[in-house]
Protein backbone atom coordinates (compact mmCIF):
# COMPACT_ATOMS: atom_id res chain seq x y z
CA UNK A 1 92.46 55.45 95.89
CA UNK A 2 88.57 55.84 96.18
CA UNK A 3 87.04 57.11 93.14
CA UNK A 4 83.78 59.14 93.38
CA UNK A 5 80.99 59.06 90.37
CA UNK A 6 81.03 57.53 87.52
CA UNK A 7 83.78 57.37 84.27
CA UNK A 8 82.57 58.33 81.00
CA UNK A 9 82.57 55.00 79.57
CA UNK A 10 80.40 53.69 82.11
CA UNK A 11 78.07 57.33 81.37
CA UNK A 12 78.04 56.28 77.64
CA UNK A 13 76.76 53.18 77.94
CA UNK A 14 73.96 53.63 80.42
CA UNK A 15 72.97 56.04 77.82
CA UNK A 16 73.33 53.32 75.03
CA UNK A 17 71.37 51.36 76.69
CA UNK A 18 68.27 53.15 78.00
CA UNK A 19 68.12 54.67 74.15
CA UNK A 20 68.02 51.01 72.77
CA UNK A 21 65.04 50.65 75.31
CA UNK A 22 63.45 53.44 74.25
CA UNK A 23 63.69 52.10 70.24
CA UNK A 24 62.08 48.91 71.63
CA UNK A 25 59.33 50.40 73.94
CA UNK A 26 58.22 53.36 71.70
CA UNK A 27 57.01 51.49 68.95
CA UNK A 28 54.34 49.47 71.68
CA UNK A 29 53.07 52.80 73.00
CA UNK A 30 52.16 54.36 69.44
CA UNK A 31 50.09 50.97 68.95
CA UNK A 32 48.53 50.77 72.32
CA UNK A 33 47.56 54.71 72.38
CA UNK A 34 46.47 53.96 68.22
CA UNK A 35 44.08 50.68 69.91
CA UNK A 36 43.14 53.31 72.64
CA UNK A 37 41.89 56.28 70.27
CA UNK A 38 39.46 53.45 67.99
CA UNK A 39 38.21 52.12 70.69
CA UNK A 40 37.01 55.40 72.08
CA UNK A 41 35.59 55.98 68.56
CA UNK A 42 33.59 53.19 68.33
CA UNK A 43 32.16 53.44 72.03
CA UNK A 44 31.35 56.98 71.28
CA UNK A 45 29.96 55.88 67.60
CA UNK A 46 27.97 53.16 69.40
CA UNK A 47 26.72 55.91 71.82
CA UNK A 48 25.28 58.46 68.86
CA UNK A 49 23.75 55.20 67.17
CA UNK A 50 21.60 54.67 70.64
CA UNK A 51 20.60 58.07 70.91
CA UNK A 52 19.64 58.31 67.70
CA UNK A 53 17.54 55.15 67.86
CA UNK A 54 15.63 57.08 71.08
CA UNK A 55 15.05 59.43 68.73
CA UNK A 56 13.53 57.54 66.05
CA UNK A 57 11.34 55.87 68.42
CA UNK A 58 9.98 59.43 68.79
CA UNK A 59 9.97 60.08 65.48
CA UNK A 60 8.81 57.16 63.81
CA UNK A 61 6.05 59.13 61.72
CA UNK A 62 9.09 61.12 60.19
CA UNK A 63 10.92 57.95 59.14
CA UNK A 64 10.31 56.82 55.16
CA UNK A 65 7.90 54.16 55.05
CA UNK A 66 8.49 53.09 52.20
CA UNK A 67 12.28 51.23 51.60
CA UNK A 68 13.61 50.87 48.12
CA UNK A 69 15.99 48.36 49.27
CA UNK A 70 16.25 46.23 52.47
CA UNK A 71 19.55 47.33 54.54
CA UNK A 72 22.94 46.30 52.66
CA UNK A 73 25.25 47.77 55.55
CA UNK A 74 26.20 50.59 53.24
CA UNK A 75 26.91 53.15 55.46
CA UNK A 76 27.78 55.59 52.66
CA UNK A 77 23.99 56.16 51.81
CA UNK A 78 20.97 58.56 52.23
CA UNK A 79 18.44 56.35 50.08
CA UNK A 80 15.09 55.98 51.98
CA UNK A 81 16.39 57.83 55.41
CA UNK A 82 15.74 60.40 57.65
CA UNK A 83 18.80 62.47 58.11
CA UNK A 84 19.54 63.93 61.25
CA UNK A 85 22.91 65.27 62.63
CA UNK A 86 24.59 64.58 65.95
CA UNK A 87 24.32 68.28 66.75
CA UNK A 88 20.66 67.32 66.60
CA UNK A 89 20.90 64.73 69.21
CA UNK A 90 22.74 66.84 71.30
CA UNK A 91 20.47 69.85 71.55
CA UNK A 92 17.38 67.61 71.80
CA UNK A 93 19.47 65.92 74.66
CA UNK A 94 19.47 62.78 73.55
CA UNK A 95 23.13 62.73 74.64
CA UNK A 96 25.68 64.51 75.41
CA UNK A 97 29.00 66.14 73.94
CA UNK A 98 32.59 65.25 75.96
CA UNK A 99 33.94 69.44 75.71
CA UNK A 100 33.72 71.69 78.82
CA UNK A 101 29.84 73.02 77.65
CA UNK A 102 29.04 69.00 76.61
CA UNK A 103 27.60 70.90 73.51
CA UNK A 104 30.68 69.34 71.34
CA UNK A 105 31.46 65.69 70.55
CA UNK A 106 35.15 64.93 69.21
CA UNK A 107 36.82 62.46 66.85
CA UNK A 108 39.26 61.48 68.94
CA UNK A 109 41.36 60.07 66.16
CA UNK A 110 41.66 63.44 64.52
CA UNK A 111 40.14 66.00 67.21
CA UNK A 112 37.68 67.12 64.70
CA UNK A 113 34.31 67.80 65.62
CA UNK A 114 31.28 65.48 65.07
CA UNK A 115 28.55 67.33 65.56
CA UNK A 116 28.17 67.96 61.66
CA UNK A 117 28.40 64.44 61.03
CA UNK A 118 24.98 63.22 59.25
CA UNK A 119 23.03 59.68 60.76
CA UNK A 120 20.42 57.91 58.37
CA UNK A 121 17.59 56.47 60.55
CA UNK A 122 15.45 53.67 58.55
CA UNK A 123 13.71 50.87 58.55
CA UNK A 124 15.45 47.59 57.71
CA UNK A 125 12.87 46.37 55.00
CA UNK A 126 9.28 47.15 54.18
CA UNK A 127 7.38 44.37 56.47
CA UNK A 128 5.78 45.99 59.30
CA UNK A 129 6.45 42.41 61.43
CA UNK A 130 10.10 42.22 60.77
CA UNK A 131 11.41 45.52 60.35
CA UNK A 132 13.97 47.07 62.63
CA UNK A 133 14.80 50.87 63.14
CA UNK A 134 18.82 50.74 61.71
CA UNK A 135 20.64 54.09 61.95
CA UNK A 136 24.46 54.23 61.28
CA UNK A 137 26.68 57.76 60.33
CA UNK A 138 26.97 58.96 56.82
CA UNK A 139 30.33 57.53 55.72
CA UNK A 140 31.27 56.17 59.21
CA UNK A 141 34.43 54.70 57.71
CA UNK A 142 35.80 58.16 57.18
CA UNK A 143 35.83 59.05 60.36
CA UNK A 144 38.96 56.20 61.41
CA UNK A 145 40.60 57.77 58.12
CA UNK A 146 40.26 61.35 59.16
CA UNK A 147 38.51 62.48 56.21
């Protein structure tokens, strides 16, 4: 007798099976879309740290001379800056935003915008032969936290 289709046993188990591959493969995606999201992040942080060195290098009479400190890397600090925000660099079109108008740039960890996010643009110390123009966001950390 020739039997046509499959028995439910045989249904069960490819059904087992493909869910056990799903358990094993679904972890991997969440990390690889996670690595994904940073990375965009920091090319798009990188990206607002360029635009707003061109803009320092037209500003440079608007930058603080003086520097209190040289540059420790804290990026949660105002001391000694000029404070700009990236809706600044936008309209000046130093860059652009990634929405339909390009008027709006996203976290894309957290799809919040960051065009109210502050940058501090200053020099690295006080000699005029070794000083570099650093600029980094206000509490850049936050932004991979979604705070």
């Amino acid at each position: 007798m020739k039997r046509n289709g499959f028995s439910l046993v045989e249904m069960l188990a490819a059904i087992a099976i493909l869910g056990i591959l799903m358990l094993l493969v679904t972890p991997a995606v969440i990390v690889i879309r996670n690595n994904v999201l940073k990375n965009t992040l920091e090319s798009k942080i990188n990206i607002i740290n360029d635009a707003a060195k061109d803009y320092a290098n037209k500003h440079l009479n608007d930058i603080p001379n003086h520097v209190s400190a040289p540059y420790s890397g804290d990026k949660n600090t105002t001391d000694d800056c000029l404070t700009i925000y990236v809706r600044t660099l936008i309209n000046g079109g130093y860059m652009l935003g990634d929405s339909n108008d390009r008027m709006d740039l996203k976290n894309p960890l957290t799809d919040e915008t960051l065009n109210n996010k502050m940058i501090c643009i200053r020099f690295s110390d006080n000699s005029a032969l070794t000083r570099e123009i650093v600029t980094y966001i206000v509490g850049e950390q936050d932004l991979y936290e979604g705070k």
